[in-house]
N, C-alpha and C. Protein backbone atom coordinates (compact mmCIF):
# COMPACT_ATOMS: atom_id res chain seq x y z
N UNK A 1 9.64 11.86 -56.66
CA UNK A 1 10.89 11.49 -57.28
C UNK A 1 10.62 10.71 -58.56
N UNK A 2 9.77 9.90 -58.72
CA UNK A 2 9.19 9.15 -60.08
C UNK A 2 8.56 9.83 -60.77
N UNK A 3 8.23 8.87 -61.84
CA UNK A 3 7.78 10.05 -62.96
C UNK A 3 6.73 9.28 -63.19
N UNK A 4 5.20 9.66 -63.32
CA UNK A 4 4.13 9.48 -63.66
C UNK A 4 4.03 7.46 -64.67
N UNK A 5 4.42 7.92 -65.48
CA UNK A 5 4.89 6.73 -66.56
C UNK A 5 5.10 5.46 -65.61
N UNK A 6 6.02 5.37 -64.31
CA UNK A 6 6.35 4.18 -64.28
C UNK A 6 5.24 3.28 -63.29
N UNK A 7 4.10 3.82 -63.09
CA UNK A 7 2.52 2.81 -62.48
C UNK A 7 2.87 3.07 -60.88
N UNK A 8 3.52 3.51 -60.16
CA UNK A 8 3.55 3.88 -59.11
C UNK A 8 2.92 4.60 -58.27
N UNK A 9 2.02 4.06 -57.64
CA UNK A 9 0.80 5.09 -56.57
C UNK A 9 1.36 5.00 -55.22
N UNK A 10 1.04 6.36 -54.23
CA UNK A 10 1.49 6.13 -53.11
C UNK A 10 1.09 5.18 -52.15
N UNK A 11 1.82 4.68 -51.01
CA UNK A 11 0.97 4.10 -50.20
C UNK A 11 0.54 4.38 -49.10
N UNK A 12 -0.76 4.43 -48.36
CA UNK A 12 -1.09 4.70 -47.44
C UNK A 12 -0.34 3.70 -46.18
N UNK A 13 -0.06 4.50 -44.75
CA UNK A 13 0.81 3.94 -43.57
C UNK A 13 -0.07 3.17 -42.86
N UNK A 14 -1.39 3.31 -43.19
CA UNK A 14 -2.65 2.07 -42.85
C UNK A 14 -2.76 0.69 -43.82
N UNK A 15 -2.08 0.85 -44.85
CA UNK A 15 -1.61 -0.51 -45.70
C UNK A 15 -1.17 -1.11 -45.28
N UNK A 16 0.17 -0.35 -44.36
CA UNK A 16 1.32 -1.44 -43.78
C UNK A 16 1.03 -1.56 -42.40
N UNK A 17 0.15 -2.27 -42.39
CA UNK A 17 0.09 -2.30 -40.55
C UNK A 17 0.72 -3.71 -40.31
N UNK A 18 0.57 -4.55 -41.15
CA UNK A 18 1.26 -5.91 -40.64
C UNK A 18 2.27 -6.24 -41.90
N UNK A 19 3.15 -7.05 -41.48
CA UNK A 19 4.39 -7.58 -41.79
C UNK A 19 3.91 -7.82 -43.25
N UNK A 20 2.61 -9.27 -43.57
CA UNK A 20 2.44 -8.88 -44.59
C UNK A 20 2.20 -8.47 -46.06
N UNK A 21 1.20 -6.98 -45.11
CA UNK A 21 1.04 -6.08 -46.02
C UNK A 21 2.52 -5.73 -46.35
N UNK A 22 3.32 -5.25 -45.84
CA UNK A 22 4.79 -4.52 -46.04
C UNK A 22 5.02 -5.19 -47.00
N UNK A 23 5.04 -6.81 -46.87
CA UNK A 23 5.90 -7.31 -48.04
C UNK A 23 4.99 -7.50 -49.63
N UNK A 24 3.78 -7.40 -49.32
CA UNK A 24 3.17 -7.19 -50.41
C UNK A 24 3.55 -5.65 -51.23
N UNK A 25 3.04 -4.74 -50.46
CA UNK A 25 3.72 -3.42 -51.04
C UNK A 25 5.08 -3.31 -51.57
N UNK A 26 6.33 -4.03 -50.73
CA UNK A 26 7.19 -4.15 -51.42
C UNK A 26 7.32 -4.56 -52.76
N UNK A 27 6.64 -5.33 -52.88
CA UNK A 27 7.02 -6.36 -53.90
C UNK A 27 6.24 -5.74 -55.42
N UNK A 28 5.42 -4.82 -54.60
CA UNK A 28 4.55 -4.10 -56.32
C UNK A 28 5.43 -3.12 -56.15
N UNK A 29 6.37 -1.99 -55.65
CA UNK A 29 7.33 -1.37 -55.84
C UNK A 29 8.49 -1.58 -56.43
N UNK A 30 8.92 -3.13 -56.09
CA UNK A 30 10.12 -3.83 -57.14
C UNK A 30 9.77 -4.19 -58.11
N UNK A 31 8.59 -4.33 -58.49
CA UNK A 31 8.24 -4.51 -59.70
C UNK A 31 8.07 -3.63 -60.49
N UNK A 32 7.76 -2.15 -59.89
CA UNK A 32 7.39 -0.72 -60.21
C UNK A 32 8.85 -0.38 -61.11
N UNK A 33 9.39 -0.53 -60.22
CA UNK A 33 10.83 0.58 -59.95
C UNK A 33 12.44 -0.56 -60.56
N UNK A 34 12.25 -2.22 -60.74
CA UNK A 34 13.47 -2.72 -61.06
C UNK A 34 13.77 -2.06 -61.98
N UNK A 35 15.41 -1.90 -62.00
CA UNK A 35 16.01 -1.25 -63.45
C UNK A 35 15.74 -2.04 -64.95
N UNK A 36 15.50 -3.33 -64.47
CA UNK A 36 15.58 -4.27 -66.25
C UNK A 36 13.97 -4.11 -66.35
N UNK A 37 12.79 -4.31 -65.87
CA UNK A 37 11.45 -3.66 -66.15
C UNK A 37 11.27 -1.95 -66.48
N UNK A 38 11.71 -1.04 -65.86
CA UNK A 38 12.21 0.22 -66.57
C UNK A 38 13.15 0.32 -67.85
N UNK A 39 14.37 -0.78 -67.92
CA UNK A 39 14.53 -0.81 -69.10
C UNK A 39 13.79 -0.91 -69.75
N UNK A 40 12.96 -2.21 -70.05
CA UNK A 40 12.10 -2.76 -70.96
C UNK A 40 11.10 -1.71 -71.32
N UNK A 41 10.43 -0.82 -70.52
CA UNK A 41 9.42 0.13 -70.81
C UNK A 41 10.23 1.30 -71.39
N UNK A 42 11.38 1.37 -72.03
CA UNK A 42 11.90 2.28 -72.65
C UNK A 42 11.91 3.75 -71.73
N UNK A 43 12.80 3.35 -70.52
CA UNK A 43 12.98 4.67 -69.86
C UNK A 43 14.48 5.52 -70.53
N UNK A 44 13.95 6.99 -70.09
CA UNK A 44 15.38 7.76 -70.52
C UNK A 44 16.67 7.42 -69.37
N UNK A 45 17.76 7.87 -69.85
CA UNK A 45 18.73 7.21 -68.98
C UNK A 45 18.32 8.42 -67.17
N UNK A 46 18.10 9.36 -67.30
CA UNK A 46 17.83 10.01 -65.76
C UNK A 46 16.73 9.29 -65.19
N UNK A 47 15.99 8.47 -66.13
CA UNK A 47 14.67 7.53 -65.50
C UNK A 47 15.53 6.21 -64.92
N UNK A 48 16.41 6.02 -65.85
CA UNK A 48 16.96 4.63 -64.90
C UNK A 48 17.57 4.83 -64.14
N UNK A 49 18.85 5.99 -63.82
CA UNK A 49 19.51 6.75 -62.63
C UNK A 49 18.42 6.47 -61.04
N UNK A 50 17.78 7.37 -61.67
CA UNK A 50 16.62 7.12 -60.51
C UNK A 50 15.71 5.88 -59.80
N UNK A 51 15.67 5.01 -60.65
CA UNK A 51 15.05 3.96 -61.19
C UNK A 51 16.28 2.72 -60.14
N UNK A 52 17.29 2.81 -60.36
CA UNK A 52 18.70 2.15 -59.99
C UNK A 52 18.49 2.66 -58.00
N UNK A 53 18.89 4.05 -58.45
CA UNK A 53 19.28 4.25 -56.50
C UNK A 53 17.90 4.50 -55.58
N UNK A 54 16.54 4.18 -56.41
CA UNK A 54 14.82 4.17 -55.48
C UNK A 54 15.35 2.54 -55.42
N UNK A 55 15.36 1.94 -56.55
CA UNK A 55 15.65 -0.16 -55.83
C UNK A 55 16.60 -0.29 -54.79
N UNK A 56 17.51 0.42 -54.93
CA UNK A 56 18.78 -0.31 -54.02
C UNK A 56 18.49 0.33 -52.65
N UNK A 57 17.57 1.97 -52.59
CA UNK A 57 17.32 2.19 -51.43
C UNK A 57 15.94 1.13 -51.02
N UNK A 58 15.04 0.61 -51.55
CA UNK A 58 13.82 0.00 -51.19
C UNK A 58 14.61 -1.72 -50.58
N UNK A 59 15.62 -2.06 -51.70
CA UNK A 59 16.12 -3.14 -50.74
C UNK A 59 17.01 -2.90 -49.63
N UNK A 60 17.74 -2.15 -49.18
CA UNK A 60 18.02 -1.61 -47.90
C UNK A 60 17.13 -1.89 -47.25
N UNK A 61 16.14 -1.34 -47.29
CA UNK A 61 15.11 -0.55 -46.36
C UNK A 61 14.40 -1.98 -45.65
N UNK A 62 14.42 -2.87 -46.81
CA UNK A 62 13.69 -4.08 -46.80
C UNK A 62 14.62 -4.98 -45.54
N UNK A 63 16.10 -4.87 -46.49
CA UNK A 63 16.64 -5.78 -45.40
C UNK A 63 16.51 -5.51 -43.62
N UNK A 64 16.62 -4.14 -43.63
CA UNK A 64 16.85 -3.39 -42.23
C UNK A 64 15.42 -3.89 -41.44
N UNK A 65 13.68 -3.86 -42.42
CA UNK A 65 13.16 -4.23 -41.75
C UNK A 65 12.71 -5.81 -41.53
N UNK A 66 13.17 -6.32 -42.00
CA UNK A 66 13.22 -8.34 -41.94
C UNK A 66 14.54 -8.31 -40.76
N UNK A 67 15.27 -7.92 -40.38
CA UNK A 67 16.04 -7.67 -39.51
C UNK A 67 15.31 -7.35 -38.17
N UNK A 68 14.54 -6.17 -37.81
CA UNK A 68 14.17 -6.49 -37.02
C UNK A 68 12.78 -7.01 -36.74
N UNK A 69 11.88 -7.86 -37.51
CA UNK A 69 11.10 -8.48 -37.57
C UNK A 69 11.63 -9.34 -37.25
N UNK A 70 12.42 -10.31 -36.82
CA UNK A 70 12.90 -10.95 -36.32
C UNK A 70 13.66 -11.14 -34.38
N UNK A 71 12.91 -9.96 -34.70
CA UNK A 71 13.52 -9.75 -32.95
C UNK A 71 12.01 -9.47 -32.00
């Protein structure tokens, strides 16, 4: 779904074995993927489209799992 340009490598499911790793990975993905750092690197507007609904799904995803890390 990204485009080469924005420093994004995949991650291996042996990265995230503990809590965290997760939140480390997170956190180089929000940095990857925020819309005002994609601004700044002069993305086209379908780069920030994308750029907009990969953050808001990664913080979802985030909240859902600090949710049940807690249980």
């Amino acid at each position: 779904v990204l485009w080469p340009e924005c420093g994004w490598r995949p991650v291996s499911l042996t990265d995230l074995i503990t809590a965290a790793s997760v939140k480390k990975e997170y956190r180089k993905a929000t940095l990857c993927i925020h819309p005002d750092k994609v601004q700044q690197k002069g993305a086209n507007l379908q780069q920030k489209y994308i750029a907009e609904k990969v953050f808001d799904l990664l913080k979802e995803a985030w909240t859902k799992f600090n949710s049940e890390e807690l249980f």
